[in-house]
C-alpha atoms as a PDB file:
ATOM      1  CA  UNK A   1     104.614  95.768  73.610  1.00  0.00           C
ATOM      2  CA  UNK A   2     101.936  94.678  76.536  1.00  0.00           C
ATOM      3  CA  UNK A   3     100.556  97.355  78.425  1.00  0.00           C
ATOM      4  CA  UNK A   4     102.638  98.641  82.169  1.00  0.00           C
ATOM      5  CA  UNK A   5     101.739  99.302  84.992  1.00  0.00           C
ATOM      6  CA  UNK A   6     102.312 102.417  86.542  1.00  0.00           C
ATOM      7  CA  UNK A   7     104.974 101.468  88.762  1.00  0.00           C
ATOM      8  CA  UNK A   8     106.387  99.418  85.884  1.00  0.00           C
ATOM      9  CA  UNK A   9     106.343 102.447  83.525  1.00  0.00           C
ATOM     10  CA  UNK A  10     108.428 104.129  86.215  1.00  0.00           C
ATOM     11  CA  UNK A  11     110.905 101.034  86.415  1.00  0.00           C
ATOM     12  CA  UNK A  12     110.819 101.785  82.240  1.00  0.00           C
ATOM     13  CA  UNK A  13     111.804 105.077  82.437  1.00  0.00           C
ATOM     14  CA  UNK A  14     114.386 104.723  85.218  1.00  0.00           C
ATOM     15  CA  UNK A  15     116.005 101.907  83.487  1.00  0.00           C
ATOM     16  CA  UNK A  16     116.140 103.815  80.697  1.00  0.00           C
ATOM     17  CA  UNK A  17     117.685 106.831  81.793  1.00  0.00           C
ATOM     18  CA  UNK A  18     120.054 104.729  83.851  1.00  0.00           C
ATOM     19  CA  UNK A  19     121.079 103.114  80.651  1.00  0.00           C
ATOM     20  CA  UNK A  20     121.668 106.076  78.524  1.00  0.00           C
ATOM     21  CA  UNK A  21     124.004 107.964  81.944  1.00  0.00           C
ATOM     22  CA  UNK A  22     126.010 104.296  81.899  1.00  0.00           C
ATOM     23  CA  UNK A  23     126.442 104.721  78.136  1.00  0.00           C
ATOM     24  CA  UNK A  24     127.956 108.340  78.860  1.00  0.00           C
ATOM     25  CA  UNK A  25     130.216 107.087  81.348  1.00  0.00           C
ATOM     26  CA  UNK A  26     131.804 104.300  79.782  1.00  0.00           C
ATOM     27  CA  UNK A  27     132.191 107.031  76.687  1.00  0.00           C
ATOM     28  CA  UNK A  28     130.357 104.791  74.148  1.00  0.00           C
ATOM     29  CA  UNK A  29     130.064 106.212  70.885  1.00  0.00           C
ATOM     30  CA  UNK A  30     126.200 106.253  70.058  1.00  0.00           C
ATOM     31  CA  UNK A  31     126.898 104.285  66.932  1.00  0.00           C
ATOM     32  CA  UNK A  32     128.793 101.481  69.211  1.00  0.00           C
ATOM     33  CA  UNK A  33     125.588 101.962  71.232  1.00  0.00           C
ATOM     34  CA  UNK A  34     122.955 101.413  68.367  1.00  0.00           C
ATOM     35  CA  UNK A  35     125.557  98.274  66.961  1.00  0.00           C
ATOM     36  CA  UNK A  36     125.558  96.740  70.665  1.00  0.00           C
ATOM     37  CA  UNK A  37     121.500  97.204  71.161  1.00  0.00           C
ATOM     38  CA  UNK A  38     121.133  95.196  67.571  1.00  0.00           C
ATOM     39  CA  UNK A  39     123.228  92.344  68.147  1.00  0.00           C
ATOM     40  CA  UNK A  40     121.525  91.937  71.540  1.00  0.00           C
ATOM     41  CA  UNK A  41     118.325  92.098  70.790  1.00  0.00           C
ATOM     42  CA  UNK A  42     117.625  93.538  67.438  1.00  0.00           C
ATOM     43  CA  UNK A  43     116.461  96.661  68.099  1.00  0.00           C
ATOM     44  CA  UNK A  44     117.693 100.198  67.047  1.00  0.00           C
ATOM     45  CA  UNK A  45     116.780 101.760  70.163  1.00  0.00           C
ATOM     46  CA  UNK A  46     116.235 101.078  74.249  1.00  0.00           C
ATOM     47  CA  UNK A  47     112.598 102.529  74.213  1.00  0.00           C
ATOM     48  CA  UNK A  48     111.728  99.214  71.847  1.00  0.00           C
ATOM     49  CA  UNK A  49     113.374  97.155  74.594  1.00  0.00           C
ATOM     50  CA  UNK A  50     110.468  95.277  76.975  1.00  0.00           C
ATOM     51  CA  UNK A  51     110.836  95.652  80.780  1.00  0.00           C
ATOM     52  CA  UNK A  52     112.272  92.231  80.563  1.00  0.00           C
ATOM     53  CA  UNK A  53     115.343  93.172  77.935  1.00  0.00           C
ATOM     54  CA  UNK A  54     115.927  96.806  79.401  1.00  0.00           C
ATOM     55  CA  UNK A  55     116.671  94.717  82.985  1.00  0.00           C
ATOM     56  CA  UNK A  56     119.240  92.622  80.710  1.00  0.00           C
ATOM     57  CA  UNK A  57     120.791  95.463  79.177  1.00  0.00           C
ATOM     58  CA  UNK A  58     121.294  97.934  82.564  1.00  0.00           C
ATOM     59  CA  UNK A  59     122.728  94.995  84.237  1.00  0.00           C
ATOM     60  CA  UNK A  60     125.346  94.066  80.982  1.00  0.00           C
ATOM     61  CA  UNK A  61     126.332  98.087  81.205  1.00  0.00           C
ATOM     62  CA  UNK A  62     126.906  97.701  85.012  1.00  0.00           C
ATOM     63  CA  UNK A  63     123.431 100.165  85.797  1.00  0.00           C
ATOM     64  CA  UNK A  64     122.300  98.043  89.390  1.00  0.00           C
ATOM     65  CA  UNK A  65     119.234 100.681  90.556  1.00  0.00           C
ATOM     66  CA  UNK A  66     119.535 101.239  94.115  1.00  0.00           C
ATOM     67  CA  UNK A  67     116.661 100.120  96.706  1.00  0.00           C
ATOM     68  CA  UNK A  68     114.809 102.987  98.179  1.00  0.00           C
ATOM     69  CA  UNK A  69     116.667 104.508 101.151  1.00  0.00           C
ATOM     70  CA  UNK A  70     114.529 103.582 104.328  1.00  0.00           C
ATOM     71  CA  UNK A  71     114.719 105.507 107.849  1.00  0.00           C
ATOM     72  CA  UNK A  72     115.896 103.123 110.222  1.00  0.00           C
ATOM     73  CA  UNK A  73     112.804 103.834 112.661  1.00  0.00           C
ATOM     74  CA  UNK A  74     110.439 102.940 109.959  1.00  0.00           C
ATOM     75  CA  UNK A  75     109.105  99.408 109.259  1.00  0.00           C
ATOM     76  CA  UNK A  76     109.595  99.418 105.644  1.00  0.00           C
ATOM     77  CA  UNK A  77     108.963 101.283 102.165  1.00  0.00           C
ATOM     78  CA  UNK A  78     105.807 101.822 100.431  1.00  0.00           C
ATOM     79  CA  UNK A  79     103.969  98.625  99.162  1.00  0.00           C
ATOM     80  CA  UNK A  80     102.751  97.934  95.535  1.00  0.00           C
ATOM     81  CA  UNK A  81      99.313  98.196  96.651  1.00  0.00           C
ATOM     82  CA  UNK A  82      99.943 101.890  98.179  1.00  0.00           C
ATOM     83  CA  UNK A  83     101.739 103.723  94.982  1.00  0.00           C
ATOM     84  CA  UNK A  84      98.935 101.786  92.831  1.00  0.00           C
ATOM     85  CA  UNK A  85      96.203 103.710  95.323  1.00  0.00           C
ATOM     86  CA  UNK A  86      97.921 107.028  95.268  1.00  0.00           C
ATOM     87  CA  UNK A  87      98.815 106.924  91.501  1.00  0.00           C
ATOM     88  CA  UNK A  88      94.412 106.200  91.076  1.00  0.00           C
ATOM     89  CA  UNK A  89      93.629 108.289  93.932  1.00  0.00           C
ATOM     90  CA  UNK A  90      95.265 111.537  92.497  1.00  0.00           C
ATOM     91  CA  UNK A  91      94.439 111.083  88.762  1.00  0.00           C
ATOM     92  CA  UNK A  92      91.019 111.139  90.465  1.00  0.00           C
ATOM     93  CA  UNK A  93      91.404 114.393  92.393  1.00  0.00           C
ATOM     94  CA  UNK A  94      94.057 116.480  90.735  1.00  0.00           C
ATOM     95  CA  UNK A  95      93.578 119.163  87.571  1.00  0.00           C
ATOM     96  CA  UNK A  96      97.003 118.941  87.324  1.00  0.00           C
ATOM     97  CA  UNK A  97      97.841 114.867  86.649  1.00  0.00           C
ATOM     98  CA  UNK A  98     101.634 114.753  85.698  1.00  0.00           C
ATOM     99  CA  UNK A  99     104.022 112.948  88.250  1.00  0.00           C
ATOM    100  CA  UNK A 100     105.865 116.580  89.313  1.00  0.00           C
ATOM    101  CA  UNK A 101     102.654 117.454  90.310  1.00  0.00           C
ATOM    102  CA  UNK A 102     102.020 114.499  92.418  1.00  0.00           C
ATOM    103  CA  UNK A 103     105.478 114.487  93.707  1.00  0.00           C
ATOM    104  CA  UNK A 104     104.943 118.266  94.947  1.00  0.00           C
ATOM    105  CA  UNK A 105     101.980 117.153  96.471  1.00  0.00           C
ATOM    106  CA  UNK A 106     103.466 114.867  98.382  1.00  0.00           C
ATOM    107  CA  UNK A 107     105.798 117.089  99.354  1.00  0.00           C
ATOM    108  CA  UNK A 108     103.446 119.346 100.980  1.00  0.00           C
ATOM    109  CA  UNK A 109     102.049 116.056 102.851  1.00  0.00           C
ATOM    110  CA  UNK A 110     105.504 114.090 104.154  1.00  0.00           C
ATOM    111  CA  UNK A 111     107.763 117.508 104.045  1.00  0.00           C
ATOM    112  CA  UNK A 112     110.241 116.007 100.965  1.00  0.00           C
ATOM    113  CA  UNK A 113     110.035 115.466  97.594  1.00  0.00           C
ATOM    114  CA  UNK A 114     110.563 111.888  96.482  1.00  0.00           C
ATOM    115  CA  UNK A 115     112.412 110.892  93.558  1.00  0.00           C
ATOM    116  CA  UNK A 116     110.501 107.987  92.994  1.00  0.00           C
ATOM    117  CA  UNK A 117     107.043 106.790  94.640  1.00  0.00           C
ATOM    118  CA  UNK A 118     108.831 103.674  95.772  1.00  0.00           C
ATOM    119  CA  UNK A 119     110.520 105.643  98.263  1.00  0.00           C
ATOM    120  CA  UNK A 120     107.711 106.375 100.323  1.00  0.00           C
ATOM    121  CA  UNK A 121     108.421 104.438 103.381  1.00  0.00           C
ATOM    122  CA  UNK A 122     104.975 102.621 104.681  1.00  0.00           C
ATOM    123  CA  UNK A 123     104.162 105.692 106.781  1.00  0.00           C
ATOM    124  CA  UNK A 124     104.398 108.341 104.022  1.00  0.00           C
ATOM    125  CA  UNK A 125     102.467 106.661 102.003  1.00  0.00           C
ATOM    126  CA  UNK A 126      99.586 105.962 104.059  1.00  0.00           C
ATOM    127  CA  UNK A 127     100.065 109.682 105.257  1.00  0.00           C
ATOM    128  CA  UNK A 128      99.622 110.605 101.421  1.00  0.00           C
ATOM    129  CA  UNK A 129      96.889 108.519 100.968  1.00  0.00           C
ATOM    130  CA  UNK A 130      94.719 109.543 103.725  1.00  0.00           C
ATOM    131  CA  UNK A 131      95.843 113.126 102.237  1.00  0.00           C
ATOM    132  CA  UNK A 132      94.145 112.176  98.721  1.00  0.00           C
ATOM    133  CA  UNK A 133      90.966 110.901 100.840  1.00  0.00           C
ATOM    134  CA  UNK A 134      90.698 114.305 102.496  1.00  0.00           C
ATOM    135  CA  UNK A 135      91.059 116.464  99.150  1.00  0.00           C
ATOM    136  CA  UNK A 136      88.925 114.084  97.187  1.00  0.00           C
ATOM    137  CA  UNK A 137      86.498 114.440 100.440  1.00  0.00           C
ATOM    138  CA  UNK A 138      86.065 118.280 100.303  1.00  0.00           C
ATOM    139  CA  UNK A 139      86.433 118.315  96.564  1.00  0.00           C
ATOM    140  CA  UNK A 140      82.534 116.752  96.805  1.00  0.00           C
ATOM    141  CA  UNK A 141      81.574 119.406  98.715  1.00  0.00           C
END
């Protein structure tokens, strides 16, 4: 399997989950599960699926992720770019480098925890960047 991306890794995971709660609700037997991930794709389990296949598979379950929910003043969510500099930013900065520990601090910056950094509308995320800036700033000091 080729190496993600950050953001990609996060698609991974979501798609994942999303997967696995679909399976629940349509009350699939995890042996109906495992028979239906083989004769798809030949694989005993959905962490062996690429980013590619897991798309495939949410999609044949009826799992359609939602779009990040945007505040109508605001001119549009966070870009690629952004959640790639925050992601570098606070692996930089931060002794503690799991995503809760990002997502709380960016909760103390924009006043709400996101579920996902792709929900960052343009101005959180530049808020949280120049908030990594700041603590990477004084952490020189």
């Amino acid at each position: 399997m080729q190496k993600l991306t950050p953001i990609q890794e996060l698609e991974r995971k979501r798609l994942i989950a999303g997967i696995h709660i679909k399976k629940e609700e349509l009350g699939m037997a995890e042996i109906q599960y495992r028979d239906l991930l083989w004769a798809r794709y030949k694989v005993e389990s959905s962490k062996e699926l690429n980013l590619k296949d897991l798309r495939d598979f949410a999609n044949y379950l009826g799992f359609f992720p939602k779009k990040a929910i945007q505040k109508p003043n605001e001119v549009g969510g966070a870009t690629d770019a952004q959640i790639q500099t925050i992601l570098k930013a606070y692996k930089v900065v931060a002794e503690d480098k799991s995503e809760l520990g990002l997502r709380k601090f960016i909760k103390r910056i924009v006043g709400r925890l996101p579920l996902y950094l792709e929900s960052l509308s343009l101005i959180e995320a530049q808020k949280v960047i120049i908030g990594l800036k700041k603590w990477q700033e004084n952490k020189k000091d």
